[in-house]
C-alpha atoms as a PDB file:
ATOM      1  CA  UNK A   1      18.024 -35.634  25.073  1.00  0.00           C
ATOM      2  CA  UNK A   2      17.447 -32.526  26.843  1.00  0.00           C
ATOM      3  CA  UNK A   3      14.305 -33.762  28.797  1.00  0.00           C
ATOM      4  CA  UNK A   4      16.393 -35.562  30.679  1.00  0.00           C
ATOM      5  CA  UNK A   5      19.105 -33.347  32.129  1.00  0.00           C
ATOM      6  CA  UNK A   6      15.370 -31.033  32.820  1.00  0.00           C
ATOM      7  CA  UNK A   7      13.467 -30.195  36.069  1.00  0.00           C
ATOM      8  CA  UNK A   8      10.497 -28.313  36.480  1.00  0.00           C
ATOM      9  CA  UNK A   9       9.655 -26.948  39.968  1.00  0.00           C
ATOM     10  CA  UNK A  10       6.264 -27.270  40.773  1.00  0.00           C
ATOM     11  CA  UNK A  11       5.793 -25.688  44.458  1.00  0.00           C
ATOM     12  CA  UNK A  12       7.930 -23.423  46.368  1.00  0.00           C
ATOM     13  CA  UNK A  13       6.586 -21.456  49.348  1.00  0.00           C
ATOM     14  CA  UNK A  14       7.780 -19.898  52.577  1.00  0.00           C
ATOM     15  CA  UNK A  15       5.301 -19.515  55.374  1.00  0.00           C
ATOM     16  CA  UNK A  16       3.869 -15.867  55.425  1.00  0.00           C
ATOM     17  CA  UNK A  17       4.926 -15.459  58.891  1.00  0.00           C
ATOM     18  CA  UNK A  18       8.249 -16.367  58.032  1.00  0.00           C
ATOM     19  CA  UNK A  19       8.875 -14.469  54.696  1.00  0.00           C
ATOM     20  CA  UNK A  20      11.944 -11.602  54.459  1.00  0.00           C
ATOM     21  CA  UNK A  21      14.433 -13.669  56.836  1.00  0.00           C
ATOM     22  CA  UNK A  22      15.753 -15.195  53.507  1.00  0.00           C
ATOM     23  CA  UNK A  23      14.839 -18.590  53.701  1.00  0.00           C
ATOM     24  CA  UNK A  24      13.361 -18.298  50.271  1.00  0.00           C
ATOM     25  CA  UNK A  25      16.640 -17.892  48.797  1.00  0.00           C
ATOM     26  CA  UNK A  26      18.575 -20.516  50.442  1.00  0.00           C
ATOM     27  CA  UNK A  27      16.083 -22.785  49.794  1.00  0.00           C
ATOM     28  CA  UNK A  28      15.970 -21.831  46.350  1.00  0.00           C
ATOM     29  CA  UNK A  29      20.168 -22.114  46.387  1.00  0.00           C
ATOM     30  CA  UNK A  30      20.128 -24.889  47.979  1.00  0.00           C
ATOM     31  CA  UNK A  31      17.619 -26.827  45.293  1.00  0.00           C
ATOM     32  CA  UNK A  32      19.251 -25.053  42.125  1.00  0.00           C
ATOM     33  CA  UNK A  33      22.594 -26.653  43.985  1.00  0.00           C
ATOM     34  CA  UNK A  34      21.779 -29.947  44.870  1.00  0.00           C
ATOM     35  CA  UNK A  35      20.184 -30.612  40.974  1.00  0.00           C
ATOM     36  CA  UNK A  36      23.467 -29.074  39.194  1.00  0.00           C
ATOM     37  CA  UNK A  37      25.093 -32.115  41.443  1.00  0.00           C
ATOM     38  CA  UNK A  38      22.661 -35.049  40.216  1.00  0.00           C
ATOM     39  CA  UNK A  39      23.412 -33.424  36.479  1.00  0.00           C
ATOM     40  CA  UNK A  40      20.244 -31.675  35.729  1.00  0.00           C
ATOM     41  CA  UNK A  41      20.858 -29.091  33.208  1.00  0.00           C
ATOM     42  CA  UNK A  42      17.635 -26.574  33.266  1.00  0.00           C
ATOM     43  CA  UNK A  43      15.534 -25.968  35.339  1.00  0.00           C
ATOM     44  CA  UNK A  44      12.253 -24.625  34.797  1.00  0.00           C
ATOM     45  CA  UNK A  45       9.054 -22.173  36.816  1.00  0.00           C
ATOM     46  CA  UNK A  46       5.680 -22.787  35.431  1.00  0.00           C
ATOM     47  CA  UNK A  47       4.360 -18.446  35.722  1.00  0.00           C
ATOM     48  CA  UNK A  48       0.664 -19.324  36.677  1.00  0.00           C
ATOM     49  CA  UNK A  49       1.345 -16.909  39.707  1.00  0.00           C
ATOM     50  CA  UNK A  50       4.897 -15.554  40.536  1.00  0.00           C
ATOM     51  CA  UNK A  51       4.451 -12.211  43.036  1.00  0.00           C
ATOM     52  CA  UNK A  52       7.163  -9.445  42.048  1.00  0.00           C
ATOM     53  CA  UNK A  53       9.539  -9.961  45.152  1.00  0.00           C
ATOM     54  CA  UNK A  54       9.513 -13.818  43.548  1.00  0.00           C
ATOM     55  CA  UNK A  55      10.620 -12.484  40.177  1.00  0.00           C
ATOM     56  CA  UNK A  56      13.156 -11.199  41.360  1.00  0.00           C
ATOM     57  CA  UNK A  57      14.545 -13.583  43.417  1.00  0.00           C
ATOM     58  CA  UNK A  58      14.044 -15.726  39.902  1.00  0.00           C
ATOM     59  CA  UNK A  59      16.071 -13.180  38.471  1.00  0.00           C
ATOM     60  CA  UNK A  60      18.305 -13.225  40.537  1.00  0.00           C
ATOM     61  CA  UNK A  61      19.751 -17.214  40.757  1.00  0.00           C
ATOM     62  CA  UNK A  62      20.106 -17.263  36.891  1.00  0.00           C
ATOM     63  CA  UNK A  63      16.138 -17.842  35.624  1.00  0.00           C
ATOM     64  CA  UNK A  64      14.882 -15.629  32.973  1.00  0.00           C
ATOM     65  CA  UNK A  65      11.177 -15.068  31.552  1.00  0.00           C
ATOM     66  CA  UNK A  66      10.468 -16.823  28.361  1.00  0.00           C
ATOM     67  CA  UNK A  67       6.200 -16.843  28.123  1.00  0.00           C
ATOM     68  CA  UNK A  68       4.789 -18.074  30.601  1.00  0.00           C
ATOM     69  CA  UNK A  69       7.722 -20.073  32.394  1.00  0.00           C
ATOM     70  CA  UNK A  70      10.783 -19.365  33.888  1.00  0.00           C
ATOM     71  CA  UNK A  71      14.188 -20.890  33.328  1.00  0.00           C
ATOM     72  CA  UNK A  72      17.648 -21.381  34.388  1.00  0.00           C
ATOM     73  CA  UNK A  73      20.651 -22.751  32.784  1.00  0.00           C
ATOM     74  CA  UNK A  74      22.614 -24.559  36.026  1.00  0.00           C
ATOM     75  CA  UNK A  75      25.554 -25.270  33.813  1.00  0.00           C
END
């Protein structure tokens, strides 16, 4: 039942010219926002390649390492 209330996010990526004015964040905010309103429960990173300043940003809005994917509880 689960599987449904569960997102994985596939691509996120800020342009390198436009990387430290936030926009990372709010983007991720925004997204982790907009599927706690449509009901999604979790939502899960796939770690093929997550840079350190990603991790924690990750950290940061609730996901946590658990093998090789990240994941958040929205609720």
């Amino acid at each position: 039942p689960s599987a449904k209330e569960t997102v994985v996010i596939t691509d996120f990526f800020v342009v390198q010219d436009y990387r430290g004015l936030g926009i990372a964040k709010e983007l991720l905010n925004q997204a982790l926002n907009s599927l706690k309103k449509c009901g999604i429960h979790y939502a899960l990173i796939a770690n093929i390649f997550i840079p350190q300043y990603m991790e924690n940003l990750l950290v940061q809005n609730g996901f946590s390492k658990k093998g090789s994917v990240y994941t958040a509880d929205l609720f």
